[in-house]
Protein backbone atom coordinates (compact mmCIF):
# COMPACT_ATOMS: atom_id res chain seq x y z
CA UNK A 1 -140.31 136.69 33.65
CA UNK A 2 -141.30 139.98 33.63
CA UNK A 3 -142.84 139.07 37.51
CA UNK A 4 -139.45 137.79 38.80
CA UNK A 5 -138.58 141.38 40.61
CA UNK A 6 -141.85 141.34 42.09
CA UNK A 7 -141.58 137.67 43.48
CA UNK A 8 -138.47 138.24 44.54
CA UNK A 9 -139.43 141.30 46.75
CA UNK A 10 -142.75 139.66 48.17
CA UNK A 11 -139.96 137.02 49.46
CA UNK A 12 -137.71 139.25 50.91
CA UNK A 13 -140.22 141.01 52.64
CA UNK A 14 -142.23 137.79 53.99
CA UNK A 15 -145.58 138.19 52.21
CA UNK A 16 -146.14 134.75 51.10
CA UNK A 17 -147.30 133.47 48.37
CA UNK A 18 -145.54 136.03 46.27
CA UNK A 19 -148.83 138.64 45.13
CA UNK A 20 -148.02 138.45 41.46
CA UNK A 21 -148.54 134.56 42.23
CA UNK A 22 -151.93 135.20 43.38
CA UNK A 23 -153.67 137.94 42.01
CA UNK A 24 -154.66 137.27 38.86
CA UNK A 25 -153.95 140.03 36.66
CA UNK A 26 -150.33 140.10 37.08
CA UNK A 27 -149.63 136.66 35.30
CA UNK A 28 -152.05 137.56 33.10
CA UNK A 29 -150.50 140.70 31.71
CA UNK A 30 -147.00 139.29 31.66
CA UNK A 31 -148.22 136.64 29.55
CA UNK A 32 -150.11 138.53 27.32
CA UNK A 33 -147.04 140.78 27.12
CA UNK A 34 -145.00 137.72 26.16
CA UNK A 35 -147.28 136.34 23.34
CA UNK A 36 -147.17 140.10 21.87
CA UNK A 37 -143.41 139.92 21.81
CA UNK A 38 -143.54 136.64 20.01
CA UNK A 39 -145.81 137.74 17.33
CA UNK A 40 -144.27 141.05 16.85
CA UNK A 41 -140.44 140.96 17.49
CA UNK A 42 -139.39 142.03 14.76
CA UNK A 43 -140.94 145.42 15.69
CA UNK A 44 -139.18 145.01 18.78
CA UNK A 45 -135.79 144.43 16.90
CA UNK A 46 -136.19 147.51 15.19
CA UNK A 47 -137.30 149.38 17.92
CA UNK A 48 -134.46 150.99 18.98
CA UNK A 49 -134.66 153.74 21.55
CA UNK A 50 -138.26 154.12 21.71
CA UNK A 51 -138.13 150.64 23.23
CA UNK A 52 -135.54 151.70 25.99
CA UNK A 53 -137.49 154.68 26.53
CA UNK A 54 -140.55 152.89 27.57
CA UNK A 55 -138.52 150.18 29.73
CA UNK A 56 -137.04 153.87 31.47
CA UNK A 57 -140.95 153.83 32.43
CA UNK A 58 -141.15 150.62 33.71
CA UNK A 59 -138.34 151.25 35.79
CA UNK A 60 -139.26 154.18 37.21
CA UNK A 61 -143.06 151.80 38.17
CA UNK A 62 -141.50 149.07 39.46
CA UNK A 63 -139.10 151.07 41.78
CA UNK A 64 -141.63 153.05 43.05
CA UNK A 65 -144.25 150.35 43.51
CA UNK A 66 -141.48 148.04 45.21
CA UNK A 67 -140.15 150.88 47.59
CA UNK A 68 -143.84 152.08 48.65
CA UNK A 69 -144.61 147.74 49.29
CA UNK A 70 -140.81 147.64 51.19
CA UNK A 71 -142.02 150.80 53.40
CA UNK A 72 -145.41 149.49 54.09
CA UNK A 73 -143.54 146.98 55.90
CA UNK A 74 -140.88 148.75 57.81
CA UNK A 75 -139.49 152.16 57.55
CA UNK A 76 -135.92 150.68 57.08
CA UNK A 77 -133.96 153.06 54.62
CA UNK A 78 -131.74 150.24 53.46
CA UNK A 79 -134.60 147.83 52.56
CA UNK A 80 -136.77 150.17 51.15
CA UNK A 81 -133.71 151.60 48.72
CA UNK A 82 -132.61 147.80 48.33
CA UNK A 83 -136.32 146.14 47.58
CA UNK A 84 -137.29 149.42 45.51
CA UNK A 85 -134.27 148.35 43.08
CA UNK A 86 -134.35 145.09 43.18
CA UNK A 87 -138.48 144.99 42.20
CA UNK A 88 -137.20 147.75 39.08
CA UNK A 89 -134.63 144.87 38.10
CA UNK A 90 -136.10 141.42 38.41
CA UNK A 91 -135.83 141.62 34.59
CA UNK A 92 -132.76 139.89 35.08
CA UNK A 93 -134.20 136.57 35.29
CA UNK A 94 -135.79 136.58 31.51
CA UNK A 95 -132.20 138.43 30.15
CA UNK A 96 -130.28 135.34 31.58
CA UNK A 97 -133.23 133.20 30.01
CA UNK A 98 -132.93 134.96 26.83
CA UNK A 99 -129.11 134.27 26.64
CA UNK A 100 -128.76 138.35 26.91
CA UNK A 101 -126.40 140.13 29.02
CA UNK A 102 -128.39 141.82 31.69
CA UNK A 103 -128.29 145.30 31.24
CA UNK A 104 -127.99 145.73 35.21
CA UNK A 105 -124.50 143.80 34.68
CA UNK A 106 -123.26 146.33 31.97
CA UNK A 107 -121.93 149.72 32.42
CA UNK A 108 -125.26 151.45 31.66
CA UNK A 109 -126.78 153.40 34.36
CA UNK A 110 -129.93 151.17 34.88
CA UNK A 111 -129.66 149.85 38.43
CA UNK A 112 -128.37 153.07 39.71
CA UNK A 113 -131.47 154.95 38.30
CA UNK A 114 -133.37 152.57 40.74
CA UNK A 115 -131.53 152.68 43.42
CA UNK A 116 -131.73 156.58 43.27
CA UNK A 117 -135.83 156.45 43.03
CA UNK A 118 -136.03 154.04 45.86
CA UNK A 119 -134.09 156.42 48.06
CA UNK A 120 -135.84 159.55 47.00
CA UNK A 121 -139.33 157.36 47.69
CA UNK A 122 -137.90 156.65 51.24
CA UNK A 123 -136.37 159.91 51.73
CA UNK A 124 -139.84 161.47 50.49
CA UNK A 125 -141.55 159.71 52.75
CA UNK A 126 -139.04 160.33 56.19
CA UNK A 127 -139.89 164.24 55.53
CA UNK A 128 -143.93 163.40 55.79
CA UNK A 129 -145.12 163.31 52.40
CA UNK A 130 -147.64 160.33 51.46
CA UNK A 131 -147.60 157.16 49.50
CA UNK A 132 -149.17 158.62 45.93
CA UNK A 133 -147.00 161.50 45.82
CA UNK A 134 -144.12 160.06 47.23
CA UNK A 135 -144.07 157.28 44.27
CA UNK A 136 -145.11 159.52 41.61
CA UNK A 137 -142.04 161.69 42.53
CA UNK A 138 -139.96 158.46 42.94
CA UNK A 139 -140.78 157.39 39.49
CA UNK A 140 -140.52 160.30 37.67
CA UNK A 141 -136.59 160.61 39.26
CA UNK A 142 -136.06 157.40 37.95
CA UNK A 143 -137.32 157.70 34.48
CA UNK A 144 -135.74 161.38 33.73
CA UNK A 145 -132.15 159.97 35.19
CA UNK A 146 -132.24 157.08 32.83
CA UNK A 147 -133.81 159.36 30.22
CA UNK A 148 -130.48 161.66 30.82
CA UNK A 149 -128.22 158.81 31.08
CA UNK A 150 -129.62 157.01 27.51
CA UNK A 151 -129.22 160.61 26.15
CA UNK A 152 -125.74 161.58 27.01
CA UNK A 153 -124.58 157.64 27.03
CA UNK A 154 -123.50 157.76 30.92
CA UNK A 155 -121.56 154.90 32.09
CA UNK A 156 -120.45 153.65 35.52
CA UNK A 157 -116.71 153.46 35.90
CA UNK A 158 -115.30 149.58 35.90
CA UNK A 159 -112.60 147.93 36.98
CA UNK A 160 -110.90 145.64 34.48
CA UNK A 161 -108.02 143.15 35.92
CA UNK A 162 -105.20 142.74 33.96
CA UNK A 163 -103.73 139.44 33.44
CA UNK A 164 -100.38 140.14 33.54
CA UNK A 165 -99.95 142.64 36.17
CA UNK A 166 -101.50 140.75 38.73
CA UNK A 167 -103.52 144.26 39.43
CA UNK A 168 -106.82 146.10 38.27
CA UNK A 169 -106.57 148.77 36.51
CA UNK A 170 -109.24 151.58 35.74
């Protein structure tokens, strides 16, 4: 599943059949990467924060490489910022197949961190500079804000409904 952001963006954005479909190296790697967390999860159990360290670095990829494919295709801020996340977080898919909460639908500042890359990618790019530089920047925002955020345990705020009330409180 680790493809699903990718497939999902080459959809959105009309390029059909979805690249990591086609190109060969893509599935390949994902399912090498899956047969290496069979054999050794319970590494990966232990892991801890090195573990969420490195996915901080696959975030910051995957935004950049989504919002520099979304910008090839139009200059649109929205779907640059919007395709740019939504590449980062196509992890989604294998949480949900995992029976794991996906950690874009918890308090932790995951999606945001993406959403922040893709817009400095775009906003990189609006004041002339190219695509290498533009998604190098782009994905080094991403990985030092979730860096920070893992380090000083930032949380978006959430509103809970109460029963009783009939209201939401914060």
């Amino acid at each position: 599943m680790a493809l699903g952001g990718g497939i999902i963006s080459n959809v959105l954005l009309g390029i059909y059949p979805p690249v990591n479909l086609t190109y060969l190296p893509y599935p390949l790697t994902a399912i090498a990467a899956g047969v290496a967390t069979f054999v050794f999860y319970r590494f990966f159990n232990n892991a801890g924060k090195p573990l969420i360290y490195a996915d901080a670095v696959g975030l910051g990829a995957f935004s950049a490489s989504g919002a520099s494919l979304a910008y090839s295709v139009s200059h649109n801020p929205l779907l640059v910022t919007l395709v740019g996340a939504i590449t980062a977080v196509g992890g989604v898919v294998r949480d949900l197949l995992a029976n794991e909460i996906p950690m874009v639908l918890t308090r932790e500042f995951y999606a945001t961190a993406a959403i922040i890359g893709s817009l400095t990618y775009f906003m990189l790019r609006l004041i002339g500079l190219g695509d290498s530089t533009s998604a190098l920047v782009s994905m080094i925002a991403t990985i030092a804000l979730r860096f920070i955020a893992v380090r000083f345990r930032w949380e978006l705020p959430r509103r809970v409904i109460s029963e009783s009330a009939g209201y939401m409180e914060r």
